[in-house]
PDB file of N, CA and C in Angstrom:
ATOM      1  N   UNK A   1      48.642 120.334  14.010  1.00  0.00           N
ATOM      2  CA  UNK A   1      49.424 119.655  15.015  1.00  0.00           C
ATOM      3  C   UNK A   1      48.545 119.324  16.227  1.00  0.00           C
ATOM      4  N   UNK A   2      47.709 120.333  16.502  1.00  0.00           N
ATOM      5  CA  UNK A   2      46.765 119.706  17.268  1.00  0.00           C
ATOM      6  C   UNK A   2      45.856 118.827  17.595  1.00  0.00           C
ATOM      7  N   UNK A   3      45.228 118.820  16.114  1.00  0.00           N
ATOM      8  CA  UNK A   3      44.500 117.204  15.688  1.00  0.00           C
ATOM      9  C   UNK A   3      45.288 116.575  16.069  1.00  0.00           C
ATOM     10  N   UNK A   4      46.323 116.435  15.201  1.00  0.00           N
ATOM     11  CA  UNK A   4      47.248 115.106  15.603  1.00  0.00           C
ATOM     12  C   UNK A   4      47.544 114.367  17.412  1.00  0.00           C
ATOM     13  N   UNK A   5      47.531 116.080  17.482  1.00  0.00           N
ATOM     14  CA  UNK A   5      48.157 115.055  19.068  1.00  0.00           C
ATOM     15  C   UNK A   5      46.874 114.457  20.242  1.00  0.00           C
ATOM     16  N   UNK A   6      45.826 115.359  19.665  1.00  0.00           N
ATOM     17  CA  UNK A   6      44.201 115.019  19.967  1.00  0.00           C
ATOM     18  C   UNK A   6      43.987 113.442  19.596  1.00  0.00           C
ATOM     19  N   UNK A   7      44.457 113.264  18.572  1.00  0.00           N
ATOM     20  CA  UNK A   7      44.218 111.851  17.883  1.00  0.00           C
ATOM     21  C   UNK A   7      45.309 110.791  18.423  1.00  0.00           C
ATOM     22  N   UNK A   8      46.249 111.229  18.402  1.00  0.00           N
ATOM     23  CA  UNK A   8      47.780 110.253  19.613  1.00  0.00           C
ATOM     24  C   UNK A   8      47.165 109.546  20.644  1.00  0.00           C
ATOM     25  N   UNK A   9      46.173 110.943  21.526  1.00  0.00           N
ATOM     26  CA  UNK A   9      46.089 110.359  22.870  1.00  0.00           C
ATOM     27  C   UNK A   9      44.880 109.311  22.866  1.00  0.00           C
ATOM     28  N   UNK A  10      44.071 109.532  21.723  1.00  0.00           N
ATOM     29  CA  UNK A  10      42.942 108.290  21.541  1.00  0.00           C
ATOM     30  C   UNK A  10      43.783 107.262  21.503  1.00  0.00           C
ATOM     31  N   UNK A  11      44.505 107.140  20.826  1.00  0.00           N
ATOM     32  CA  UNK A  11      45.171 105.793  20.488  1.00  0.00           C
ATOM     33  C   UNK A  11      45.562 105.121  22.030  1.00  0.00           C
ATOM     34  N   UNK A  12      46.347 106.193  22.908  1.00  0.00           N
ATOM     35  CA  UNK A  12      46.385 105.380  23.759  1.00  0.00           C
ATOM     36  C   UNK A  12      45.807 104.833  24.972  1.00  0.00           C
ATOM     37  N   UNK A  13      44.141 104.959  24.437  1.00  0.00           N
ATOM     38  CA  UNK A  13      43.351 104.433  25.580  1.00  0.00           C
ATOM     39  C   UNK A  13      43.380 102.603  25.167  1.00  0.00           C
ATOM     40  N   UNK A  14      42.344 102.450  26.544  1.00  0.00           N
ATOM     41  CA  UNK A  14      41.959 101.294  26.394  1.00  0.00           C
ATOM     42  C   UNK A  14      41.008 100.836  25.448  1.00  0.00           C
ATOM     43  N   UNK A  15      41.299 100.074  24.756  1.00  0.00           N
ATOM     44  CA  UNK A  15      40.684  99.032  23.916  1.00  0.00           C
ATOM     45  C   UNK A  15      39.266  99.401  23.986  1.00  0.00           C
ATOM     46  N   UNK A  16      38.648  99.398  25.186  1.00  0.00           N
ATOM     47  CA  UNK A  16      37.456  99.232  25.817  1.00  0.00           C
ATOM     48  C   UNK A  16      36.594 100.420  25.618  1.00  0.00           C
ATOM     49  N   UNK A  17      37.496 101.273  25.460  1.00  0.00           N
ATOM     50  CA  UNK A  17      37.185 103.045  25.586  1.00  0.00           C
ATOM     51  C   UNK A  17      36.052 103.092  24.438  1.00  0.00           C
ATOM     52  N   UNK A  18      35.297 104.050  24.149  1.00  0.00           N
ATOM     53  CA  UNK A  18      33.935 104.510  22.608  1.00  0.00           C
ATOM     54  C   UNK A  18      35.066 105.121  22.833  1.00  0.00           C
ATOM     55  N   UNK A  19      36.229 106.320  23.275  1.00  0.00           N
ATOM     56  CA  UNK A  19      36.785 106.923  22.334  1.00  0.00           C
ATOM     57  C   UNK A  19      38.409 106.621  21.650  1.00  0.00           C
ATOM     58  N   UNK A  20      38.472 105.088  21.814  1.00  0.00           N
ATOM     59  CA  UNK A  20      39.803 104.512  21.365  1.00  0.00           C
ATOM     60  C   UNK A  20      39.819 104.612  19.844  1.00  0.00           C
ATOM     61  N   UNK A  21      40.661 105.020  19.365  1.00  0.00           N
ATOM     62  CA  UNK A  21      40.908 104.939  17.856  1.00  0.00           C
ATOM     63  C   UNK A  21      42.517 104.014  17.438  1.00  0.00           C
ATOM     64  N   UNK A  22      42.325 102.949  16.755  1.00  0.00           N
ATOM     65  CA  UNK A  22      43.126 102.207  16.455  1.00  0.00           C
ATOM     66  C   UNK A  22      44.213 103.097  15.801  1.00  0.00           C
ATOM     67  N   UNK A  23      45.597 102.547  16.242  1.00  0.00           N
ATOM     68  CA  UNK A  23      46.731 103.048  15.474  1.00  0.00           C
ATOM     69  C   UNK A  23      46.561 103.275  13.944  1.00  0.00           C
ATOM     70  N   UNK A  24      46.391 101.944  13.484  1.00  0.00           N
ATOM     71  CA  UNK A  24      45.793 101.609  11.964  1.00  0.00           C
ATOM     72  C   UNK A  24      45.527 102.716  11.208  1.00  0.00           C
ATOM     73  N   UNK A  25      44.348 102.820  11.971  1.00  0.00           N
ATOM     74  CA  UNK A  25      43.242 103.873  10.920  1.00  0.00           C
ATOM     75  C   UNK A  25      44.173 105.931  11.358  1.00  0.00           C
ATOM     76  N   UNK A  26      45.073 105.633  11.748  1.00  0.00           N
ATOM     77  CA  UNK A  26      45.217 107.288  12.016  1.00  0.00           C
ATOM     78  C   UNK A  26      45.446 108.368  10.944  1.00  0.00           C
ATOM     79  N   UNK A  27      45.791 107.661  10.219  1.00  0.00           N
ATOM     80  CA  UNK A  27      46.554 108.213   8.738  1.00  0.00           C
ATOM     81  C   UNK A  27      45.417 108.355   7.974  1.00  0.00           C
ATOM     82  N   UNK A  28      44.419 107.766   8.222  1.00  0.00           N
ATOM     83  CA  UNK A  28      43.167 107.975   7.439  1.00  0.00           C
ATOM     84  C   UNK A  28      42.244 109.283   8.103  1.00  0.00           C
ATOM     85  N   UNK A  29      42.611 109.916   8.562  1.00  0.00           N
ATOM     86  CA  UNK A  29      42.377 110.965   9.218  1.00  0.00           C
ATOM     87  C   UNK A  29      42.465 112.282   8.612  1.00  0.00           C
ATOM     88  N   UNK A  30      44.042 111.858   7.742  1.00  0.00           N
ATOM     89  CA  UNK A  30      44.653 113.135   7.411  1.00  0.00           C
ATOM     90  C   UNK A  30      44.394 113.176   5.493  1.00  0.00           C
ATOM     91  N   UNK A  31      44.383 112.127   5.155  1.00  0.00           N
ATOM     92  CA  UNK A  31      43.874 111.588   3.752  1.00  0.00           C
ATOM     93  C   UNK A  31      43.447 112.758   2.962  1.00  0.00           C
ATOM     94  N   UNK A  32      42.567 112.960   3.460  1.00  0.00           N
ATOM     95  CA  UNK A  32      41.242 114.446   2.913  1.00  0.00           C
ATOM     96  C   UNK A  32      42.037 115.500   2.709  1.00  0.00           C
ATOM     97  N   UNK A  33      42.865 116.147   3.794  1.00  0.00           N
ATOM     98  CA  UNK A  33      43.188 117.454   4.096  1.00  0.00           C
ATOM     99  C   UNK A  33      44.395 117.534   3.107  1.00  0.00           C
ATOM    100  N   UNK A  34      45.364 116.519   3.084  1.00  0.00           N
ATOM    101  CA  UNK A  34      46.017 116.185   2.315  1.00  0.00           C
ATOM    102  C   UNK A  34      45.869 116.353   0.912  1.00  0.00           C
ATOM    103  N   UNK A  35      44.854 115.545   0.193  1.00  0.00           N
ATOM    104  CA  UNK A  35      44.318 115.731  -0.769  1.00  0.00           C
ATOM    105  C   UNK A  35      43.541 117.507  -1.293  1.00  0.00           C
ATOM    106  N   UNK A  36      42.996 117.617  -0.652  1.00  0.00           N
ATOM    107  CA  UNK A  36      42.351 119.086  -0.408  1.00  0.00           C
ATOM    108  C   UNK A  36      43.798 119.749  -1.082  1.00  0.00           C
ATOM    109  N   UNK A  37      44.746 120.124   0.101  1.00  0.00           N
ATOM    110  CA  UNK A  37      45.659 120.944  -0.045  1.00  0.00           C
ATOM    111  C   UNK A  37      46.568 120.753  -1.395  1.00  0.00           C
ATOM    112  N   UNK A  38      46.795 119.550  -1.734  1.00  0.00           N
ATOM    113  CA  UNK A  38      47.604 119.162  -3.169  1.00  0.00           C
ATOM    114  C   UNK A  38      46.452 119.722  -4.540  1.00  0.00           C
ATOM    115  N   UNK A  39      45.633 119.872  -4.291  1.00  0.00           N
ATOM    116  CA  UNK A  39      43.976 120.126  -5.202  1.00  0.00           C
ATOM    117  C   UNK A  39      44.552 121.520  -5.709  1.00  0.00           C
ATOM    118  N   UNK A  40      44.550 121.995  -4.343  1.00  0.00           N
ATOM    119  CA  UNK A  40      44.370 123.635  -4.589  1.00  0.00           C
ATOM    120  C   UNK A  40      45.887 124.491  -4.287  1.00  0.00           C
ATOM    121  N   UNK A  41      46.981 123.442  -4.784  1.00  0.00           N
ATOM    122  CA  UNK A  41      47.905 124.049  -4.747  1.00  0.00           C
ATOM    123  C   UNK A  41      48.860 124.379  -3.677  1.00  0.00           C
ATOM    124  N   UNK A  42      48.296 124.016  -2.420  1.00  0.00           N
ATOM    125  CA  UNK A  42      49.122 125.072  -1.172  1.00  0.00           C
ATOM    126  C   UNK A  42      49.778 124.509  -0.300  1.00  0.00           C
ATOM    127  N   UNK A  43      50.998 124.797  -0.413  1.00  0.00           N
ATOM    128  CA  UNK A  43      52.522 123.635   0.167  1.00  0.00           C
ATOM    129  C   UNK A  43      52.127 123.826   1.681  1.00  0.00           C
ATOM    130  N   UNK A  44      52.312 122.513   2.520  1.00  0.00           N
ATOM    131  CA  UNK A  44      52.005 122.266   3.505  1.00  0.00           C
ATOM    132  C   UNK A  44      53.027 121.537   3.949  1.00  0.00           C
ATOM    133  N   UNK A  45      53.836 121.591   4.834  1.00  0.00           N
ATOM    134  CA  UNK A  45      55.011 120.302   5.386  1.00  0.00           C
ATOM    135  C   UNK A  45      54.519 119.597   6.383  1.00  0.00           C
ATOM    136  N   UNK A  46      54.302 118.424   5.397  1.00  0.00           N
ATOM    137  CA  UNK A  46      53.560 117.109   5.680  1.00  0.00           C
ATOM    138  C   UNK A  46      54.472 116.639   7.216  1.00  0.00           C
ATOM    139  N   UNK A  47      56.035 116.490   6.970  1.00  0.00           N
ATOM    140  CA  UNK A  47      56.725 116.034   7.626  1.00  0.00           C
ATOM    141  C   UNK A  47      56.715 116.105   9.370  1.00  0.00           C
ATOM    142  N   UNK A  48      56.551 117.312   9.336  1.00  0.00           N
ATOM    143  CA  UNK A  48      56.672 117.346  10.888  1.00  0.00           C
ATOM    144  C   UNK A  48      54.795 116.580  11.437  1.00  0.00           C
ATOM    145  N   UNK A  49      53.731 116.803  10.846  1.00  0.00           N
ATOM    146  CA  UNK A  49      52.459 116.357  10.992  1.00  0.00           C
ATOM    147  C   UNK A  49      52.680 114.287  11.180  1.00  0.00           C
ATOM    148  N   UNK A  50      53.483 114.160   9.855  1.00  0.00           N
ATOM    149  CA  UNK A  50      53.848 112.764   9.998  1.00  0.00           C
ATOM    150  C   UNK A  50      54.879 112.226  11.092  1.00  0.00           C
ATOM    151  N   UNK A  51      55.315 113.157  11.663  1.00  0.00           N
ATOM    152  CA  UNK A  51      56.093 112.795  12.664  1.00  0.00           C
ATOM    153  C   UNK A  51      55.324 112.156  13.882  1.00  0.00           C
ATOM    154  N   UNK A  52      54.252 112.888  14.332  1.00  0.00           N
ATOM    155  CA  UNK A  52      53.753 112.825  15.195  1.00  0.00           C
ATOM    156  C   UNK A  52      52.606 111.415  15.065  1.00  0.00           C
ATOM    157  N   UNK A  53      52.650 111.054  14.021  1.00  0.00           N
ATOM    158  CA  UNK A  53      52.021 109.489  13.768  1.00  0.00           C
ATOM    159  C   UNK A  53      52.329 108.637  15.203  1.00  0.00           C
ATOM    160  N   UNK A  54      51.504 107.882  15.274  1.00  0.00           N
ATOM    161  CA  UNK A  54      51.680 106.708  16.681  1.00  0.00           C
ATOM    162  C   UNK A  54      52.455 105.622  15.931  1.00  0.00           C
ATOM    163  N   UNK A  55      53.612 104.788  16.717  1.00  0.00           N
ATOM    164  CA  UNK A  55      53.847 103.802  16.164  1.00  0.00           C
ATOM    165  C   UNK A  55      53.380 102.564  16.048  1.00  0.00           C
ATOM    166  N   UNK A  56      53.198 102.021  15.184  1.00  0.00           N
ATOM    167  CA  UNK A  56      52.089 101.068  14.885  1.00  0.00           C
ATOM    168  C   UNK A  56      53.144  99.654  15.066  1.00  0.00           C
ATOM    169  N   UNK A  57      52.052  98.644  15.944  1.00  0.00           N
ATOM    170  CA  UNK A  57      52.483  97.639  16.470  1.00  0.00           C
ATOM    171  C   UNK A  57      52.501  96.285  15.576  1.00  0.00           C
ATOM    172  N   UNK A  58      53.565  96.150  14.954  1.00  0.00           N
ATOM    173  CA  UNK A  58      53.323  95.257  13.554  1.00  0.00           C
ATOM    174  C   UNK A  58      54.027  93.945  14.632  1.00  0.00           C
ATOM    175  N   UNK A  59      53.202  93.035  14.830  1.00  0.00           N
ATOM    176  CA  UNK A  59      53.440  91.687  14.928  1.00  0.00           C
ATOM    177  C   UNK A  59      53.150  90.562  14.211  1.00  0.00           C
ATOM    178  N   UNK A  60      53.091  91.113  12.923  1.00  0.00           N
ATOM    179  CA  UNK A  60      53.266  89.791  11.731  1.00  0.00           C
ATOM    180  C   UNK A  60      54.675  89.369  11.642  1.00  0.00           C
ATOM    181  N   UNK A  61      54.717  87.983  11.162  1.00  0.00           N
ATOM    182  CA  UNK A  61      55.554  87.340  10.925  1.00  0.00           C
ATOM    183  C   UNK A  61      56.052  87.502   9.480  1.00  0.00           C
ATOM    184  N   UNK A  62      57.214  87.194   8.852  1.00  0.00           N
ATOM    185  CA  UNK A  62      57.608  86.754   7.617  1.00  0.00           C
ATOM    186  C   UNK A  62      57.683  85.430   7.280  1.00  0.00           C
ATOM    187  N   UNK A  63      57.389  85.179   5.671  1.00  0.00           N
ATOM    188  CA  UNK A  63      56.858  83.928   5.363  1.00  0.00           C
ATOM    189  C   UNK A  63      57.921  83.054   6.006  1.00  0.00           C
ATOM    190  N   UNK A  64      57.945  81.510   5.802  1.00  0.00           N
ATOM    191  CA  UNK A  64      59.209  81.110   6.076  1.00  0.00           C
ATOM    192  C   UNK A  64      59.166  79.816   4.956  1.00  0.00           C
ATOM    193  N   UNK A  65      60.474  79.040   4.272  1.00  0.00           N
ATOM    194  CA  UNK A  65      60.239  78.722   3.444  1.00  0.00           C
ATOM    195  C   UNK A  65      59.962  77.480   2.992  1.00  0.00           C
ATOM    196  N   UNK A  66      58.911  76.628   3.839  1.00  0.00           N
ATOM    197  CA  UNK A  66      57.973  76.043   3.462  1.00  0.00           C
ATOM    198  C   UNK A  66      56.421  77.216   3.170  1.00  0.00           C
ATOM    199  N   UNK A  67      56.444  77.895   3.016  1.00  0.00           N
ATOM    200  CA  UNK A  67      55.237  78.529   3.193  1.00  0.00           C
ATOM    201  C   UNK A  67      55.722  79.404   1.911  1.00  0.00           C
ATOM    202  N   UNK A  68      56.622  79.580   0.871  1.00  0.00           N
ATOM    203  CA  UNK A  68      56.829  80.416   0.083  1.00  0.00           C
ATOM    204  C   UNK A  68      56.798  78.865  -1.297  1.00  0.00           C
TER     205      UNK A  68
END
């Protein structure tokens, strides 16, 4: 939980920051440990860890239908 919230507050620097870490990539963080722990068996509740995810700023559009 601590990583995580270590990793939150990167997210919310400036752009500009060496220590900004994009929303994007946060989940790629946890990938390994994840994996690791499913390897060797040992129940971990993912849930509350995924809670603490940053919300990611989706400003894509949907097709529209000339474009489909």
């Amino acid at each position: 939980m601590t990583f995580s919230k270590k990793l939150k507050e990167r997210t919310r620097l400036s752009e500009n920051d060496p220590d900004y870490l994009n929303p994007q990539s946060f989940s790629n963080y946890f990938k390994s440990p994840k994996k690791l722990f499913k390897m060797n068996n040992v129940r971990f509740n993912w849930d509350l860890i995924n809670a603490t995810f940053p919300d990611l700023d989706n400003d894509t559009r949907g097709y529209n239908i000339l474009e489909i």
